[in-house]
PDB file of N, CA and C in Angstrom:
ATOM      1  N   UNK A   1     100.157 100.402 109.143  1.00  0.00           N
ATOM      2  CA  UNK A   1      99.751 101.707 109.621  1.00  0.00           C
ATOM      3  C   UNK A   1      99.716 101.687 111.149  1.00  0.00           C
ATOM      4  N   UNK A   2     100.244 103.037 111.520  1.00  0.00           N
ATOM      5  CA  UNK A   2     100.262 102.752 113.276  1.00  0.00           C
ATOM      6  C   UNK A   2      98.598 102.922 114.179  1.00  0.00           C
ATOM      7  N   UNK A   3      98.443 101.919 114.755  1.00  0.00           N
ATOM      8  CA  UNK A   3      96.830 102.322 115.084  1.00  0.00           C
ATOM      9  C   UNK A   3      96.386 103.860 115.589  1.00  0.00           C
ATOM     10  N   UNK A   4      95.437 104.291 115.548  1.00  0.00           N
ATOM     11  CA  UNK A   4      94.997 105.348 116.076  1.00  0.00           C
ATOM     12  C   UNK A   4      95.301 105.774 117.446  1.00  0.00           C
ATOM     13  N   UNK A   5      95.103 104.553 118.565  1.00  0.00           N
ATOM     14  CA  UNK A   5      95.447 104.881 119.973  1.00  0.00           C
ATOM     15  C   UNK A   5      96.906 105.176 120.007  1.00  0.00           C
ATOM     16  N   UNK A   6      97.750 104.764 119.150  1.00  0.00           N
ATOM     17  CA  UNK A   6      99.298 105.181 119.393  1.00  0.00           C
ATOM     18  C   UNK A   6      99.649 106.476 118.749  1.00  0.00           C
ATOM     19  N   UNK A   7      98.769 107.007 118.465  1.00  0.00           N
ATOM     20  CA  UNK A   7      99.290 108.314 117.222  1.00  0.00           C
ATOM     21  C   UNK A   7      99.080 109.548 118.367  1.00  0.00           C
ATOM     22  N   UNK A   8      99.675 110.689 118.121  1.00  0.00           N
ATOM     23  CA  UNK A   8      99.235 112.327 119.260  1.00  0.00           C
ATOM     24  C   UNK A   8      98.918 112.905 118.007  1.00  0.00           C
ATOM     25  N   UNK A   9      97.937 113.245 118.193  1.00  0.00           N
ATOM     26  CA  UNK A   9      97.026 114.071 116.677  1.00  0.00           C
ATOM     27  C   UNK A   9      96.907 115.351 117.457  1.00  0.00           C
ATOM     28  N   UNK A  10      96.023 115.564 118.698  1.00  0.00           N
ATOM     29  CA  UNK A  10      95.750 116.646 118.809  1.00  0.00           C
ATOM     30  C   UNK A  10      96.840 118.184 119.236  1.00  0.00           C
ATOM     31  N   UNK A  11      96.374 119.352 119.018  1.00  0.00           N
ATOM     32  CA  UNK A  11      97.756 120.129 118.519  1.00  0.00           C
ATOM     33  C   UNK A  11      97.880 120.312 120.156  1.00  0.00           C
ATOM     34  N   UNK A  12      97.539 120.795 121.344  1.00  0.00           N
ATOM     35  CA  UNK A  12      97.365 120.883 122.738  1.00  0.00           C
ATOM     36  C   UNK A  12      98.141 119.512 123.245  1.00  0.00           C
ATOM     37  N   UNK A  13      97.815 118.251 122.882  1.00  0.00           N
ATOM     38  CA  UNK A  13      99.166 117.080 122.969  1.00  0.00           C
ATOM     39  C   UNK A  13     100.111 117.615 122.604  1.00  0.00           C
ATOM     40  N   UNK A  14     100.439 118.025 121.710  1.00  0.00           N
ATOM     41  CA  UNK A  14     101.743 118.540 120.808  1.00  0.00           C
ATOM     42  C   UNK A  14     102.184 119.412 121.834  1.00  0.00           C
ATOM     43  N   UNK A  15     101.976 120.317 122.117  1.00  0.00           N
ATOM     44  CA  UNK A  15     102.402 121.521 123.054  1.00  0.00           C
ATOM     45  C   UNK A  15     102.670 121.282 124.210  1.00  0.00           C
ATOM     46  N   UNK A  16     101.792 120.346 124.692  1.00  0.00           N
ATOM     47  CA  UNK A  16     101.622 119.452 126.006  1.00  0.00           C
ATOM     48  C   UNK A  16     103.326 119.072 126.042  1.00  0.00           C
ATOM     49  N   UNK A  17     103.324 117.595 125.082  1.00  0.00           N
ATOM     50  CA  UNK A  17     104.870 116.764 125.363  1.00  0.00           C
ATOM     51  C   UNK A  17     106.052 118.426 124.743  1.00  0.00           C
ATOM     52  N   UNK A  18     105.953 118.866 124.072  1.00  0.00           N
ATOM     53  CA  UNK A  18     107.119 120.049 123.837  1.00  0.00           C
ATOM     54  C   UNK A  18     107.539 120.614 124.886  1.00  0.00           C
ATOM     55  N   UNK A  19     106.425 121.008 126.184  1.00  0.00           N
ATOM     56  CA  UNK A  19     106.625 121.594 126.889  1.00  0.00           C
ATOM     57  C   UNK A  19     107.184 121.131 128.329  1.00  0.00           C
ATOM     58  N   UNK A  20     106.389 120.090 128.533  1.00  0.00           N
ATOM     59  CA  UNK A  20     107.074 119.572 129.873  1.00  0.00           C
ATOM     60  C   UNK A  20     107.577 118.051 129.370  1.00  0.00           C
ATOM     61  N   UNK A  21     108.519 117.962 127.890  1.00  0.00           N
ATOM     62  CA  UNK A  21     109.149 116.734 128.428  1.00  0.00           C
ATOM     63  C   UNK A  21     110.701 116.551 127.988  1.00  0.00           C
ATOM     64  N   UNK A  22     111.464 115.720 128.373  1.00  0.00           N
ATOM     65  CA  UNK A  22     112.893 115.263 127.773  1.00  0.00           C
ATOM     66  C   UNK A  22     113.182 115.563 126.466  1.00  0.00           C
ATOM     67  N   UNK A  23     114.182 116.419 126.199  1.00  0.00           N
ATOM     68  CA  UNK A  23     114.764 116.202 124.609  1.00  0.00           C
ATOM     69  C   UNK A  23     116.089 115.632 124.277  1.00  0.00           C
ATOM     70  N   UNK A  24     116.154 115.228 123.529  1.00  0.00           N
ATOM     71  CA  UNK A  24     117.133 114.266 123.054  1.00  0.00           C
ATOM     72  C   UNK A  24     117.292 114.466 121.394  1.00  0.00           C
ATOM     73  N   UNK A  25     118.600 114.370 120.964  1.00  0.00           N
ATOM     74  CA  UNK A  25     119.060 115.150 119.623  1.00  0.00           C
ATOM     75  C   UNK A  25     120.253 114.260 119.469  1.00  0.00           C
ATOM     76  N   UNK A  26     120.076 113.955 117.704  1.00  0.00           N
ATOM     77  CA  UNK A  26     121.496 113.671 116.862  1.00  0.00           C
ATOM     78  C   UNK A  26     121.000 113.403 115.592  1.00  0.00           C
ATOM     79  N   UNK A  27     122.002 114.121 115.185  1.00  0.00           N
ATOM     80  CA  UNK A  27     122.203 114.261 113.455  1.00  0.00           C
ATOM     81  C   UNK A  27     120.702 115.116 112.804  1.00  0.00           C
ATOM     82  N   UNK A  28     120.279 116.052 113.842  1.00  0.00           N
ATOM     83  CA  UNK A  28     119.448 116.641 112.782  1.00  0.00           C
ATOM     84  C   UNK A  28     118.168 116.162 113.011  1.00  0.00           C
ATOM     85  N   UNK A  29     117.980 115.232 114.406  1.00  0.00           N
ATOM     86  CA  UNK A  29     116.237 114.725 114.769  1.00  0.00           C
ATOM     87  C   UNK A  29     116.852 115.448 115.977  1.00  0.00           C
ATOM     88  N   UNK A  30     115.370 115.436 116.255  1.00  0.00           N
ATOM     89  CA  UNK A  30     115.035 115.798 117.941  1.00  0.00           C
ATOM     90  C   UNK A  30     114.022 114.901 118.497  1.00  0.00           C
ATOM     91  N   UNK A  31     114.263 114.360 119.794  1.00  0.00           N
ATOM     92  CA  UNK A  31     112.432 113.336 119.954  1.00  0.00           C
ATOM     93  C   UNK A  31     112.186 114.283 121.571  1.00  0.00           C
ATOM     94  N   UNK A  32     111.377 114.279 121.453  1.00  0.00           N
ATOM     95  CA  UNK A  32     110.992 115.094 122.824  1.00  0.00           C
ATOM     96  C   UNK A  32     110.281 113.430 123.404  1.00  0.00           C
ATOM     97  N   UNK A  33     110.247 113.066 124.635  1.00  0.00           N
ATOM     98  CA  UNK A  33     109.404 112.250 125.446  1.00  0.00           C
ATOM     99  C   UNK A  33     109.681 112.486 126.504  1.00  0.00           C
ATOM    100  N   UNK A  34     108.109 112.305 126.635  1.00  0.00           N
ATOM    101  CA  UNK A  34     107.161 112.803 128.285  1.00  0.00           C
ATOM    102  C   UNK A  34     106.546 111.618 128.535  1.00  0.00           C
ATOM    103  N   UNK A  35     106.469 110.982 129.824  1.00  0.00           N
ATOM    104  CA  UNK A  35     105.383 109.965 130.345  1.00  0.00           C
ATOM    105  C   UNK A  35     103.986 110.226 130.182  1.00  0.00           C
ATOM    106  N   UNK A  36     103.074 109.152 130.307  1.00  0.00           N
ATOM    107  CA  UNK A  36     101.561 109.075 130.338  1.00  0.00           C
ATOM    108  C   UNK A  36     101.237 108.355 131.081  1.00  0.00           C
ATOM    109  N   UNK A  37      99.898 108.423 131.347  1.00  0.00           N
ATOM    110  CA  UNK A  37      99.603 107.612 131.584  1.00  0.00           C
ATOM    111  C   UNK A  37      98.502 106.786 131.893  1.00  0.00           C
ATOM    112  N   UNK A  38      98.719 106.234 130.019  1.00  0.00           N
ATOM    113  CA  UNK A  38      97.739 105.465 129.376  1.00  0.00           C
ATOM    114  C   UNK A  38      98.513 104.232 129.294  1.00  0.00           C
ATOM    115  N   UNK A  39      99.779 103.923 129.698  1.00  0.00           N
ATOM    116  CA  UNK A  39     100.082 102.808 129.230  1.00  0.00           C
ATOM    117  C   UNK A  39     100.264 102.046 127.669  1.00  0.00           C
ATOM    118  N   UNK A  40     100.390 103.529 126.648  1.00  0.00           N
ATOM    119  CA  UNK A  40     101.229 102.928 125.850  1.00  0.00           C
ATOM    120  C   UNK A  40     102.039 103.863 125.114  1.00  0.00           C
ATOM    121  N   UNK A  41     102.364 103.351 123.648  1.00  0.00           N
ATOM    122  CA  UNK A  41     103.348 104.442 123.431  1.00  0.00           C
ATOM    123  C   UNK A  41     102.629 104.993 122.467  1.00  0.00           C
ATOM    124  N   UNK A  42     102.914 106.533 122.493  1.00  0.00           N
ATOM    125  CA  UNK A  42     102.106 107.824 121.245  1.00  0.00           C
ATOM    126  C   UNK A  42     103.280 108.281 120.725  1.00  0.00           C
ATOM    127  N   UNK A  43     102.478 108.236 119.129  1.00  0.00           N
ATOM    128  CA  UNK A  43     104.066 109.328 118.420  1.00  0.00           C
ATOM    129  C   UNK A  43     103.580 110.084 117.673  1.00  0.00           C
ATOM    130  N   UNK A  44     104.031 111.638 117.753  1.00  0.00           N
ATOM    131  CA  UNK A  44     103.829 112.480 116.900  1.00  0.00           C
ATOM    132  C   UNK A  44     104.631 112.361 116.159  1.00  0.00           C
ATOM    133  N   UNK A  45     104.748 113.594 115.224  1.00  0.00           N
ATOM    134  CA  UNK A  45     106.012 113.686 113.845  1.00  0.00           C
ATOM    135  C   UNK A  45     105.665 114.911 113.315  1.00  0.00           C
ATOM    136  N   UNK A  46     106.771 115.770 113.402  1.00  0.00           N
ATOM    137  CA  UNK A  46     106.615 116.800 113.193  1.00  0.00           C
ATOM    138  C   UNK A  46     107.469 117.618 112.143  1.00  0.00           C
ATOM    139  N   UNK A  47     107.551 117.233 110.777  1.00  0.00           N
ATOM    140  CA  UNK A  47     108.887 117.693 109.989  1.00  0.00           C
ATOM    141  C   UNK A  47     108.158 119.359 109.070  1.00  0.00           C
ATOM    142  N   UNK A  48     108.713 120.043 109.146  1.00  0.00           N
ATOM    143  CA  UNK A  48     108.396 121.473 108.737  1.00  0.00           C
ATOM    144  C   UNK A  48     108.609 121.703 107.538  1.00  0.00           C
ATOM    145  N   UNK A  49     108.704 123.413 107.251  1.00  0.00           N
ATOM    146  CA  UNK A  49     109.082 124.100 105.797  1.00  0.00           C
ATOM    147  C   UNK A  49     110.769 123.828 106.024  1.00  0.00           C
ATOM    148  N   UNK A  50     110.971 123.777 106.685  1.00  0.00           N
ATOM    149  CA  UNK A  50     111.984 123.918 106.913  1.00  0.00           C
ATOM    150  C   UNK A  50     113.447 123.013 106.542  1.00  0.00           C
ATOM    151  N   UNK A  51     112.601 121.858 106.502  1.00  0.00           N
ATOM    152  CA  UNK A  51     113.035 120.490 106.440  1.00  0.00           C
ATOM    153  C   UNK A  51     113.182 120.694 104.869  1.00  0.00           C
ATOM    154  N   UNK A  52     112.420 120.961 104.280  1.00  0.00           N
ATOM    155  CA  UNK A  52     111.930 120.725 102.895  1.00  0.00           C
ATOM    156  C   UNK A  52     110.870 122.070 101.984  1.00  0.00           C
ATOM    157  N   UNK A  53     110.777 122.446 101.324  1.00  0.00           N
ATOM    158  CA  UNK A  53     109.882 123.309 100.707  1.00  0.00           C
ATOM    159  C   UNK A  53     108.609 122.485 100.260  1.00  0.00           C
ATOM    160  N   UNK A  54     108.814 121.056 100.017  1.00  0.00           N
ATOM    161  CA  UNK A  54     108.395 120.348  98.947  1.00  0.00           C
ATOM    162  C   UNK A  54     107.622 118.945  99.839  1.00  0.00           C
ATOM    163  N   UNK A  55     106.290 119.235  99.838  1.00  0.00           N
ATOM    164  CA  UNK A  55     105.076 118.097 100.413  1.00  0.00           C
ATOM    165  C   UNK A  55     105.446 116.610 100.121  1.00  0.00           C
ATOM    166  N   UNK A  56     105.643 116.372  99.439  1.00  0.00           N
ATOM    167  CA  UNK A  56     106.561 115.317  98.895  1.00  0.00           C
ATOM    168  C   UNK A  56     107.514 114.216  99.731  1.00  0.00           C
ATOM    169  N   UNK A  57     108.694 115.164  99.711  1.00  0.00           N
ATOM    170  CA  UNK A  57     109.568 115.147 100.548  1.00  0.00           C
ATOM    171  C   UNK A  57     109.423 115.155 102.415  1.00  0.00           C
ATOM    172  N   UNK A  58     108.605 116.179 102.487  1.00  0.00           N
ATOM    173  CA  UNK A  58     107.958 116.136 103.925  1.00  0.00           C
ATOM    174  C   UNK A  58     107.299 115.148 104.162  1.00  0.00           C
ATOM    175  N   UNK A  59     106.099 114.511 103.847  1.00  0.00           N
ATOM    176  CA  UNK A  59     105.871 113.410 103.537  1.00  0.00           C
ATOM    177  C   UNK A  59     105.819 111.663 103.509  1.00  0.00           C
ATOM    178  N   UNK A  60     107.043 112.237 102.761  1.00  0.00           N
ATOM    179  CA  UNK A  60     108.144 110.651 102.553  1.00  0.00           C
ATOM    180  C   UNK A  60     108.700 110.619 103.985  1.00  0.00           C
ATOM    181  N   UNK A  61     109.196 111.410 104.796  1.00  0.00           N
ATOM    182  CA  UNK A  61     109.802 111.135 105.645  1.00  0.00           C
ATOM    183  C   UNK A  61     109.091 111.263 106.927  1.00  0.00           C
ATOM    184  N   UNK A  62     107.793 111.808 107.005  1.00  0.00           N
ATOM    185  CA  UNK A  62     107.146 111.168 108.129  1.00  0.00           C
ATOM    186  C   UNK A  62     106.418 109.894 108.088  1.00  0.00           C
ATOM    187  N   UNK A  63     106.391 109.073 106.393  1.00  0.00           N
ATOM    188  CA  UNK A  63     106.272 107.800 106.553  1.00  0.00           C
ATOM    189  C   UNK A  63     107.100 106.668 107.108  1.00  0.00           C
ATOM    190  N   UNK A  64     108.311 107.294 107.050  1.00  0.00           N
ATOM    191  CA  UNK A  64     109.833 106.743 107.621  1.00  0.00           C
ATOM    192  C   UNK A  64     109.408 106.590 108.755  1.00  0.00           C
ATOM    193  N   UNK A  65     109.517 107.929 109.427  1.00  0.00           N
ATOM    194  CA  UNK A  65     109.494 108.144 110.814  1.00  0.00           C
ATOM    195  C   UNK A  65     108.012 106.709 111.597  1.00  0.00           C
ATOM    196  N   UNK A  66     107.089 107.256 110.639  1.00  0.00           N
ATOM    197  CA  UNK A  66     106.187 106.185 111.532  1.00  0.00           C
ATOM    198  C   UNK A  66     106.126 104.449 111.291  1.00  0.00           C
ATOM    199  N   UNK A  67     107.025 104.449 110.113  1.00  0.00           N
ATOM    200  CA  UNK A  67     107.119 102.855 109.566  1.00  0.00           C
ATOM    201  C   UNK A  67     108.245 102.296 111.062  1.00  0.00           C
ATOM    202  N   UNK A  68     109.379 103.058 111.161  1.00  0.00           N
ATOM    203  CA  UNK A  68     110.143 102.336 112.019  1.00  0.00           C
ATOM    204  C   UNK A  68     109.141 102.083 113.298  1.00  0.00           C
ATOM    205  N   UNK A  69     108.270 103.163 113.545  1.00  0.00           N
ATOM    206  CA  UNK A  69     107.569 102.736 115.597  1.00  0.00           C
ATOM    207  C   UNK A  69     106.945 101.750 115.013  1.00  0.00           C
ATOM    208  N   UNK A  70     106.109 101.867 113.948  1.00  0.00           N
ATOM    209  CA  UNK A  70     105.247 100.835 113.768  1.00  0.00           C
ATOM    210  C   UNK A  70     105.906  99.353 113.954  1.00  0.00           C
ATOM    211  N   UNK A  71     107.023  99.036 113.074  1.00  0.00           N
ATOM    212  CA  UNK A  71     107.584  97.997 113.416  1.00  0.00           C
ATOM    213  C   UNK A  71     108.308  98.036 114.708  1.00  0.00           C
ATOM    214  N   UNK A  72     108.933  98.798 115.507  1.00  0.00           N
ATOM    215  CA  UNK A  72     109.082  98.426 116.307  1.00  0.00           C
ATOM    216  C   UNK A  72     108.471  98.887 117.745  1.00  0.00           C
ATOM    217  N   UNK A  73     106.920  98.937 117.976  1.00  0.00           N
ATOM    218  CA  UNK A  73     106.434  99.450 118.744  1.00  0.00           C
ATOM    219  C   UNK A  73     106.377  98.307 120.365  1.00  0.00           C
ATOM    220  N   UNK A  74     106.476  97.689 120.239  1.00  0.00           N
ATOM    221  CA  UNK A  74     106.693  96.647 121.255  1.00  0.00           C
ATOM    222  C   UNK A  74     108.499  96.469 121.993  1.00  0.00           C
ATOM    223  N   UNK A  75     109.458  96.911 120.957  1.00  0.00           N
ATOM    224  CA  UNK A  75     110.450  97.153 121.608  1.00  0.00           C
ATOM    225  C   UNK A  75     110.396  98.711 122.568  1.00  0.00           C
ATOM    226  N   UNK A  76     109.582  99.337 122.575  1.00  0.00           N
ATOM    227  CA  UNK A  76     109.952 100.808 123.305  1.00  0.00           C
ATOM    228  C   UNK A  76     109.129 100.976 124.719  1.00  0.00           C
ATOM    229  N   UNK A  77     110.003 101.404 125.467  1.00  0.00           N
ATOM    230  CA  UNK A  77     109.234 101.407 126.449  1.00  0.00           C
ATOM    231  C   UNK A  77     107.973 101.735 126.499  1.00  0.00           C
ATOM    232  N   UNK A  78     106.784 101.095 127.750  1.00  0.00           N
ATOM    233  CA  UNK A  78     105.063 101.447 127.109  1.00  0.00           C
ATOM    234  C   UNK A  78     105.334 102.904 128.276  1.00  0.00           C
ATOM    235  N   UNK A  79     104.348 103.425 128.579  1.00  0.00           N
ATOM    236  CA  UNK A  79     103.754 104.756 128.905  1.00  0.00           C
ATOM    237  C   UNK A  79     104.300 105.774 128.496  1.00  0.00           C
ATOM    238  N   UNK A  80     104.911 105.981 127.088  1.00  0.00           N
ATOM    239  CA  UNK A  80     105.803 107.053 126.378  1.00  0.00           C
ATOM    240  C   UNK A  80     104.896 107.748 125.695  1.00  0.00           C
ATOM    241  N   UNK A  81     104.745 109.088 125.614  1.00  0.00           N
ATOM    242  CA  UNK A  81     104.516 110.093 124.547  1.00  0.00           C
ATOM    243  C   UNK A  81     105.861 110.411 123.746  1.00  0.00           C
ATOM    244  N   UNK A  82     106.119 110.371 122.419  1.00  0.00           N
ATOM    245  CA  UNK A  82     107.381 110.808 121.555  1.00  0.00           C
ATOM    246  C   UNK A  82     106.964 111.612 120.803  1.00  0.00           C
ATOM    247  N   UNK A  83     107.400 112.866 120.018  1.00  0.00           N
ATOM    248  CA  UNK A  83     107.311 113.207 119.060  1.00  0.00           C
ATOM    249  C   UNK A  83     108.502 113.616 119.053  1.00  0.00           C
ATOM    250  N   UNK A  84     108.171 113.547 117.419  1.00  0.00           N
ATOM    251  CA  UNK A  84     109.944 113.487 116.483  1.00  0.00           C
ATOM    252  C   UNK A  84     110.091 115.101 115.554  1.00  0.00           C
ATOM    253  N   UNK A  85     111.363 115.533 115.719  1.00  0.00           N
ATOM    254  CA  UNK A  85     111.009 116.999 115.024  1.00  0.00           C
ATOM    255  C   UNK A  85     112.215 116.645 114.050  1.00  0.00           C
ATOM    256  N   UNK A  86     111.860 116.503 112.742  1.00  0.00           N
ATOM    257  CA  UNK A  86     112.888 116.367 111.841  1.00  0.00           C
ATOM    258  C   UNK A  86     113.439 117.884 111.298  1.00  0.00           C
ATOM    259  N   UNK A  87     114.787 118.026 111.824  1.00  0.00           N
ATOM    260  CA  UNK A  87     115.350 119.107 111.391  1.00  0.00           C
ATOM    261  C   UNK A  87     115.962 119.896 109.968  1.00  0.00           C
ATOM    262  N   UNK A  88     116.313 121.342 109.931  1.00  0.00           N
ATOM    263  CA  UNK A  88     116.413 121.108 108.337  1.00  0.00           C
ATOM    264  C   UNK A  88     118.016 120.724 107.913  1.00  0.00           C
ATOM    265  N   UNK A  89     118.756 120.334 108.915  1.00  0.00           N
ATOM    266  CA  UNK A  89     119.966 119.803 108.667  1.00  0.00           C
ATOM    267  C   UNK A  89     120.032 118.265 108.195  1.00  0.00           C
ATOM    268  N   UNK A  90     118.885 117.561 108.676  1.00  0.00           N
ATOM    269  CA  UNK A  90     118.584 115.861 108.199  1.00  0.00           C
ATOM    270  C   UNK A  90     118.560 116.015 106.819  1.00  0.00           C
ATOM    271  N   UNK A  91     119.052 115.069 106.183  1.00  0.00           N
ATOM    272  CA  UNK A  91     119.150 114.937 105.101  1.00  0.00           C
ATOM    273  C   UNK A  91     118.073 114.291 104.506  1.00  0.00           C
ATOM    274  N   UNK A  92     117.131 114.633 103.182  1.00  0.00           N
ATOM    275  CA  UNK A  92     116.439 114.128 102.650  1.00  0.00           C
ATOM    276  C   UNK A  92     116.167 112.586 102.254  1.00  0.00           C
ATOM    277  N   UNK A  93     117.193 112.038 101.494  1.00  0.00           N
ATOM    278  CA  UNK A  93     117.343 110.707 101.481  1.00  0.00           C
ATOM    279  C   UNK A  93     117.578 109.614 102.537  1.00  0.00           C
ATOM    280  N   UNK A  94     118.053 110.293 103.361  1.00  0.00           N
ATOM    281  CA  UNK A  94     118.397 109.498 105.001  1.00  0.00           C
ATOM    282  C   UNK A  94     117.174 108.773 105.234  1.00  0.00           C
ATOM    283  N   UNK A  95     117.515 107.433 105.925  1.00  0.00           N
ATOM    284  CA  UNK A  95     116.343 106.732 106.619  1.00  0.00           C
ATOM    285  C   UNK A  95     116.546 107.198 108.070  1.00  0.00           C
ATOM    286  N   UNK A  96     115.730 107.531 108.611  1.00  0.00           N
ATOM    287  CA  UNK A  96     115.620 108.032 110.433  1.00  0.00           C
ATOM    288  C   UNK A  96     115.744 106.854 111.362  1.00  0.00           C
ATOM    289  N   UNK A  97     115.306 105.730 110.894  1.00  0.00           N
ATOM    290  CA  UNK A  97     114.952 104.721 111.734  1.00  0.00           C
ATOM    291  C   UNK A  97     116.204 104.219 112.851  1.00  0.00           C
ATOM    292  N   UNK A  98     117.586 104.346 112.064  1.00  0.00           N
ATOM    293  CA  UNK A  98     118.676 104.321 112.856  1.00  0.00           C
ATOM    294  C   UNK A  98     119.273 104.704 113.602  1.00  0.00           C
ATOM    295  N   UNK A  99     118.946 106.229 113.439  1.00  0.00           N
ATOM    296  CA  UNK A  99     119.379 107.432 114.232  1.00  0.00           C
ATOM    297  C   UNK A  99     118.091 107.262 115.670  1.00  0.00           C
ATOM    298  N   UNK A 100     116.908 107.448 115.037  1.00  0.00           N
ATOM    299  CA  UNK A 100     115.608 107.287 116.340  1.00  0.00           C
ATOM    300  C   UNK A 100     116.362 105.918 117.573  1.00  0.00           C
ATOM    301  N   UNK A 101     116.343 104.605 116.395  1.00  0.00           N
ATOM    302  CA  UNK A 101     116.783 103.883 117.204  1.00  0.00           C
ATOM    303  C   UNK A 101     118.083 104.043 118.187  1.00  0.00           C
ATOM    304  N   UNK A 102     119.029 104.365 117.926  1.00  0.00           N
ATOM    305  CA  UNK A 102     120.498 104.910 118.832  1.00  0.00           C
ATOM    306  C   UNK A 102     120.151 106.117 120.210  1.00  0.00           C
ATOM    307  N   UNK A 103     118.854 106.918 119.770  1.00  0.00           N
ATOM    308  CA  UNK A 103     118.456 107.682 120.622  1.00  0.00           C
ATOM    309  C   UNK A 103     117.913 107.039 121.636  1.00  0.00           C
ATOM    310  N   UNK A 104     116.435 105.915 121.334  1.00  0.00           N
ATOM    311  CA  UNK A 104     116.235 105.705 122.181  1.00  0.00           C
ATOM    312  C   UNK A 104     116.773 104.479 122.862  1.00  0.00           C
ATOM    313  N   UNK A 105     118.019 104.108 122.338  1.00  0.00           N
ATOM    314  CA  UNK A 105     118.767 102.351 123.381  1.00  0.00           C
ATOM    315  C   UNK A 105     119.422 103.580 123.898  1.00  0.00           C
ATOM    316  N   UNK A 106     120.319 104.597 123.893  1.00  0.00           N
ATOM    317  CA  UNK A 106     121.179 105.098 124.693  1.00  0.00           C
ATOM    318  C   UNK A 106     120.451 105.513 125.622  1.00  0.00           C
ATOM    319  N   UNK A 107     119.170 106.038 125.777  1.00  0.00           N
ATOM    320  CA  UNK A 107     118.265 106.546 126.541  1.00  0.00           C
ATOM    321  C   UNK A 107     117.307 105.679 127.688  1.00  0.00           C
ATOM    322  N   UNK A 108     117.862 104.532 127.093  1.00  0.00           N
ATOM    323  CA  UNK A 108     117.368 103.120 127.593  1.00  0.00           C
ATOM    324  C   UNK A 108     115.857 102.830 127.889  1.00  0.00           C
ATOM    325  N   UNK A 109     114.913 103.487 126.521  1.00  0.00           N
ATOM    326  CA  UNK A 109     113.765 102.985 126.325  1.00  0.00           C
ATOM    327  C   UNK A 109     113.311 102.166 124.923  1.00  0.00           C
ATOM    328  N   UNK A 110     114.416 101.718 124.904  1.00  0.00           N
ATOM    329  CA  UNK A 110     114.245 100.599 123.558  1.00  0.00           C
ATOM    330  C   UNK A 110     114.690  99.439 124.493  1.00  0.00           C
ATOM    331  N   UNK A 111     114.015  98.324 124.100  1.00  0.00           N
ATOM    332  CA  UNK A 111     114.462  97.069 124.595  1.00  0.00           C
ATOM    333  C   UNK A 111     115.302  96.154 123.438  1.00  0.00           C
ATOM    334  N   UNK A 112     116.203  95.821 123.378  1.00  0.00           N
ATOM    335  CA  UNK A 112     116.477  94.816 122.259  1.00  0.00           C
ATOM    336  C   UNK A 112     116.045  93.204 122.303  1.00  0.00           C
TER     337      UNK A 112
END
């Protein structure tokens, strides 16, 4: 589970990084990131009706979304705010973790 200090819960964060930060897009994600500065990394996740009709499904895939930071939270650059907007073109069965990852090495805040 990703600890509490790395998570953006509150909805004013949310609006916060949407509004003044970087977006970046492929295949149907979007990650918005904005700097902090707390010195580490926060991730929202944000998948809609849109994505899915079905809680379930919505769900399943923001466990995706947070299983990959979790494991790889030490590869990403630290003072990052991210949140992830899963679109309704992503495909249900898809794992995200590959696509997130390609976003952020091209973006050059993943370290390998």
């Amino acid at each position: 589970m990703l600890p509490k200090k790395n998570r953006i819960r509150e909805g004013a964060d949310f609006g916060a990084i949407c509004r003044y930060s970087r977006s970046f897009s492929a295949d149907g994600l979007i990650l918005r990131i904005r700097e902090n500065q707390l010195g580490l990394v926060r991730l929202g996740v944000s998948v809609g009706l849109k994505f899915s009709s079905k809680a379930v499904a919505r769900n399943r895939m923001k466990r995706q979304v947070r299983a990959f930071f979790e494991q790889n939270l030490a590869r990403i650059a630290t003072s990052q705010d991210v949140v992830v907007i899963v679109g309704k073109t992503w495909e249900e069965k898809a794992n995200p973790g590959p696509t997130i990852r390609q976003i952020l090495v091209k973006n050059g805040l993943f370290k390998e």
